[in-house]
N, C-alpha and C. Protein backbone atom coordinates (compact mmCIF):
# COMPACT_ATOMS: atom_id res chain seq x y z
N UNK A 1 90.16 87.14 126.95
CA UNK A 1 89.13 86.64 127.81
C UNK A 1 88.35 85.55 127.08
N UNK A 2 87.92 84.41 127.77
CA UNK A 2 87.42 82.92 127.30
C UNK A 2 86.37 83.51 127.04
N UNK A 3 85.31 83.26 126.45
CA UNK A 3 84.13 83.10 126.39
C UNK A 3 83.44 81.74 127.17
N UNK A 4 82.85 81.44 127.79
CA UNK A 4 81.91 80.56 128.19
C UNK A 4 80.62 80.55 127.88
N UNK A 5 80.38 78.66 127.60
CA UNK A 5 79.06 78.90 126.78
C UNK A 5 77.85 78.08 127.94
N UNK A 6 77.19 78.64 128.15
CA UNK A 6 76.35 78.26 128.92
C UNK A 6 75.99 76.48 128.92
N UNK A 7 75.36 76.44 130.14
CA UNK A 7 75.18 75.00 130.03
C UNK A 7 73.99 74.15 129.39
N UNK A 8 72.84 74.82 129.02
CA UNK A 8 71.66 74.65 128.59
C UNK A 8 72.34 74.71 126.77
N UNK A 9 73.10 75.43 126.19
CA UNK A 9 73.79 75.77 125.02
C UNK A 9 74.31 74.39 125.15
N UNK A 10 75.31 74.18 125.68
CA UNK A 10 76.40 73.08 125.38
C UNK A 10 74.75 71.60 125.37
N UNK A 11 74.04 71.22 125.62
CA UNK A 11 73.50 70.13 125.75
C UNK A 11 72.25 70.31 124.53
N UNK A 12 71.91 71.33 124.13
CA UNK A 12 71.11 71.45 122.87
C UNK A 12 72.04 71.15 122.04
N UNK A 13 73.56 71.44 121.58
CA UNK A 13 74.31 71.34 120.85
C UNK A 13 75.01 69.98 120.58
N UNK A 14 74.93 68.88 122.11
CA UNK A 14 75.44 67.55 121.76
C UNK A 14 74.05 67.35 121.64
N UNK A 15 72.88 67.00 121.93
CA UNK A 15 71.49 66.55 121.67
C UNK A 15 72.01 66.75 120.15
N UNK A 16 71.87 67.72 118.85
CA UNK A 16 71.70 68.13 117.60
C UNK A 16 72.74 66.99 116.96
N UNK A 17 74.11 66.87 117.59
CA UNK A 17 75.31 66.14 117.05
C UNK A 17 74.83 64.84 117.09
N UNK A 18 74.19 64.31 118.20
CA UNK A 18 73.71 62.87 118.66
C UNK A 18 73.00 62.46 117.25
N UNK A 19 71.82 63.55 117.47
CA UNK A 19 70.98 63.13 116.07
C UNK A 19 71.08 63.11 115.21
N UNK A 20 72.05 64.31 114.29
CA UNK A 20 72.86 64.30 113.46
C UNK A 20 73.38 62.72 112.77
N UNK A 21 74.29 62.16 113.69
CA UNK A 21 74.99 61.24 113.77
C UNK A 21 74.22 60.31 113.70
N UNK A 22 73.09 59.81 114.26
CA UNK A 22 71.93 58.74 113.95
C UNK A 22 71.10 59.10 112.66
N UNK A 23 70.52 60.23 112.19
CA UNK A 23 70.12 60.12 111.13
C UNK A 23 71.32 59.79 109.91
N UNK A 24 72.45 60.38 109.90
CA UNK A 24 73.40 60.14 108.98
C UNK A 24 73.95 58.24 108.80
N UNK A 25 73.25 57.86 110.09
CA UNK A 25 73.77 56.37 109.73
C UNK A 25 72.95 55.53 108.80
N UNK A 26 71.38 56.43 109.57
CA UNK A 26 70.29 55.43 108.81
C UNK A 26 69.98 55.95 107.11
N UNK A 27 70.76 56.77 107.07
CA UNK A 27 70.66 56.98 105.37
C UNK A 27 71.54 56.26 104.48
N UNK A 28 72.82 55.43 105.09
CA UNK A 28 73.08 54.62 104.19
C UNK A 28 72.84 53.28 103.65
N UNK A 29 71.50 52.95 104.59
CA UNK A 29 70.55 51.44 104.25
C UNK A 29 69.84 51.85 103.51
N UNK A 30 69.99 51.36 102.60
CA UNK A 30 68.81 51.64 101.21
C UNK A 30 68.26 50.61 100.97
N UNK A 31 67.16 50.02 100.66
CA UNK A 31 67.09 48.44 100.20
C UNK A 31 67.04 48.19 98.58
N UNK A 32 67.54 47.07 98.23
CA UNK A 32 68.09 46.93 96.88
C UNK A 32 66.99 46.95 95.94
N UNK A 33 67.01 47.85 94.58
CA UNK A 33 65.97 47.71 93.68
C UNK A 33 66.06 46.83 92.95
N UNK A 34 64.75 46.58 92.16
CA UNK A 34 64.98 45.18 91.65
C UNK A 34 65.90 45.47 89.93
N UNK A 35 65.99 46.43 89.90
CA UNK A 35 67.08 46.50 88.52
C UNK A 35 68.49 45.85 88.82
N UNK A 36 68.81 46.16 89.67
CA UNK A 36 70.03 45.35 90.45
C UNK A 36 69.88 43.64 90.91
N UNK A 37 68.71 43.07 91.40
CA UNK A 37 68.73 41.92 91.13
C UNK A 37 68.19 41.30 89.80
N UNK A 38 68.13 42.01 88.78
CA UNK A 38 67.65 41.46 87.45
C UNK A 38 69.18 41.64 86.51
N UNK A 39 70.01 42.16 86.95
CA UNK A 39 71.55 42.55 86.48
C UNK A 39 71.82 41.08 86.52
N UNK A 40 71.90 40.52 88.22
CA UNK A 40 72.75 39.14 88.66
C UNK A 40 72.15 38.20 88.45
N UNK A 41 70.90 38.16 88.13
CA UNK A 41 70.20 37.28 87.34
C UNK A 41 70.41 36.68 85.46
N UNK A 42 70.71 37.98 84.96
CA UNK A 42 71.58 38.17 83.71
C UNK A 42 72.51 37.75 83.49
N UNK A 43 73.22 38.12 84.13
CA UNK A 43 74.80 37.86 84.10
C UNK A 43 74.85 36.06 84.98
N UNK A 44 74.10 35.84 85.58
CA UNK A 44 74.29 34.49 86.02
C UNK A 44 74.12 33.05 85.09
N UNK A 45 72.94 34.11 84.07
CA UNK A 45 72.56 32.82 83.07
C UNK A 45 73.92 32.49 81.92
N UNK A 46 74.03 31.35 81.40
CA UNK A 46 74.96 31.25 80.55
C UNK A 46 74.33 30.79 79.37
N UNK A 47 72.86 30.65 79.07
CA UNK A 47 72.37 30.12 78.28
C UNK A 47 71.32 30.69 78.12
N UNK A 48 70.66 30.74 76.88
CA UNK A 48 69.26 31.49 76.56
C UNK A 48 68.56 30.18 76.15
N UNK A 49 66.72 30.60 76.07
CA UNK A 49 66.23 29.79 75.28
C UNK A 49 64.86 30.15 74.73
N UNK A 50 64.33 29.80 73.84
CA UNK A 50 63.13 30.24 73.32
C UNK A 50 62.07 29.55 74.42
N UNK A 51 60.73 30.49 74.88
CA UNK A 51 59.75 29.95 75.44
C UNK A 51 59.13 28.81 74.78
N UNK A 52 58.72 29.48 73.49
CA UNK A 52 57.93 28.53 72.54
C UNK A 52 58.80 27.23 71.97
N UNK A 53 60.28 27.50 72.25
CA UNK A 53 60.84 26.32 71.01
C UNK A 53 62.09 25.97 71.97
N UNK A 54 62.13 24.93 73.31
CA UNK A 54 63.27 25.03 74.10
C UNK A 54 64.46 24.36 73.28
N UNK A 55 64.10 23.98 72.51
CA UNK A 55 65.57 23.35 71.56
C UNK A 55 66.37 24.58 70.95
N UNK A 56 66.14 25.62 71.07
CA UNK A 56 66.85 26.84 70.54
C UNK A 56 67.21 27.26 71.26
N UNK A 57 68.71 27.03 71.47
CA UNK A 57 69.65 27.63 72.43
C UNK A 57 70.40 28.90 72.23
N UNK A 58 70.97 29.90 72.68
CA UNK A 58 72.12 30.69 72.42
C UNK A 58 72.67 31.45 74.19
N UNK A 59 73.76 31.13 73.40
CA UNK A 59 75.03 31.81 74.65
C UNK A 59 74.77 33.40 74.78
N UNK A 60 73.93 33.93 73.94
CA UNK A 60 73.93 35.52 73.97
C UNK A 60 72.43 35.84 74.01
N UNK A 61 71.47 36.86 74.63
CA UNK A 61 70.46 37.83 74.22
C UNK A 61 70.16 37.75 73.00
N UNK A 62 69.25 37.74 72.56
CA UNK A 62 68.55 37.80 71.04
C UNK A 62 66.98 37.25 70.88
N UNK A 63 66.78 37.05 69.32
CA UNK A 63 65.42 36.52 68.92
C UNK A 63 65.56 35.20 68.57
N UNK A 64 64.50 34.34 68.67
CA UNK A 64 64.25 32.90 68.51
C UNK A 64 63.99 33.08 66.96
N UNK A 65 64.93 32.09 66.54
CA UNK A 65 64.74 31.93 64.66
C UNK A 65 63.94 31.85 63.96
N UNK A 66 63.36 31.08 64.78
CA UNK A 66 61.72 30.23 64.21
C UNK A 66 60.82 30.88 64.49
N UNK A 67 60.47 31.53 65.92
CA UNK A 67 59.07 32.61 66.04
C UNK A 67 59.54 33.84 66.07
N UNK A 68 60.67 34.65 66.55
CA UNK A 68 61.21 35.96 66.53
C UNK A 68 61.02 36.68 67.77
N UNK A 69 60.56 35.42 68.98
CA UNK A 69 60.16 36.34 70.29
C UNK A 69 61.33 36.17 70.84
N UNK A 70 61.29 36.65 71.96
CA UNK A 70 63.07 37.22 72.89
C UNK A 70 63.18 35.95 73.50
N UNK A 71 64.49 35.66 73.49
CA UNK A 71 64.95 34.40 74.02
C UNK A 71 65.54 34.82 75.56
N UNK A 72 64.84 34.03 76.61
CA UNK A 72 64.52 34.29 78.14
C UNK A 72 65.86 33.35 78.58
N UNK A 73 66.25 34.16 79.88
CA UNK A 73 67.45 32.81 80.46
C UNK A 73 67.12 31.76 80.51
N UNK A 74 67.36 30.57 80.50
CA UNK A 74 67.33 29.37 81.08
C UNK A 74 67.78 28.93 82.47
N UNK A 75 66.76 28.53 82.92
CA UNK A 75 66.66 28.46 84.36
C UNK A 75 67.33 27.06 84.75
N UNK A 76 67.63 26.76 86.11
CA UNK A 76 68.23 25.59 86.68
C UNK A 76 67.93 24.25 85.92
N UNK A 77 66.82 24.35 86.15
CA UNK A 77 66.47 22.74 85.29
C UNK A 77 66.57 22.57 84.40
N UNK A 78 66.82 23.83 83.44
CA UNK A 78 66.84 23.38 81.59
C UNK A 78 65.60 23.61 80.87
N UNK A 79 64.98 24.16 81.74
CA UNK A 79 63.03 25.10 81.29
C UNK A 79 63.38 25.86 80.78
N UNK A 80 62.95 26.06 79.40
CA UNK A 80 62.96 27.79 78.96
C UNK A 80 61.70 28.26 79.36
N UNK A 81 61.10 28.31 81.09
CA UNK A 81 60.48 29.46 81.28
C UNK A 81 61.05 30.66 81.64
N UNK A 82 59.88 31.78 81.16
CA UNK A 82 60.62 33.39 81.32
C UNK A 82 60.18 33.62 83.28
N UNK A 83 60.65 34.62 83.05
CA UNK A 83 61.10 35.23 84.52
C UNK A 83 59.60 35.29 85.50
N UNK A 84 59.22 34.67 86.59
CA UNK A 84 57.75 34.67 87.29
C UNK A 84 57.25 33.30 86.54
N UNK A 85 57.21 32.61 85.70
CA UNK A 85 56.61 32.04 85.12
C UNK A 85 56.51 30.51 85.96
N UNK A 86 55.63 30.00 85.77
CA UNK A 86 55.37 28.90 87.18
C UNK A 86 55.38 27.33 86.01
């Protein structure tokens, strides 16, 4: 013998699936943190440079020779300003 499930049952049960299914979509928009755009920012630069001394170049992360502060990407124009810097 079938069981039958009432009709008030069957429409609480697609209502739950519906929502189900809409909350499960909106959990995979996350919006991007900024550690992740400071990665492609990194990896984009090919050149470093000292704030204080822009004639000190290097292809890698490190310290400026002459003062010992951190050598910042080099930006489009060939500024060794650091990151926000106007």
């Amino acid at each position: 013998m079938a069981m039958l499930i009432p009709g008030r049952v069957m429409i609480v049960v697609a209502a739950l699936l519906v929502a189900a299914s809409a909350f499960g979509c909106g959990c995979a928009k996350t919006a991007p943190d900024d550690k992740t755009n400071e990665a492609k920012e990194t990896t984009a630069a090919k050149s470093y440079t000292c704030p204080m001394h822009p004639e000190v170049t290097s292809d890698a992360p490190g310290e400026c020779p002459k003062c010992g502060m951190d050598l910042v990407p080099k930006n489009d124009e060939g500024a060794g300003t650091a990151k926000g810097g106007k």
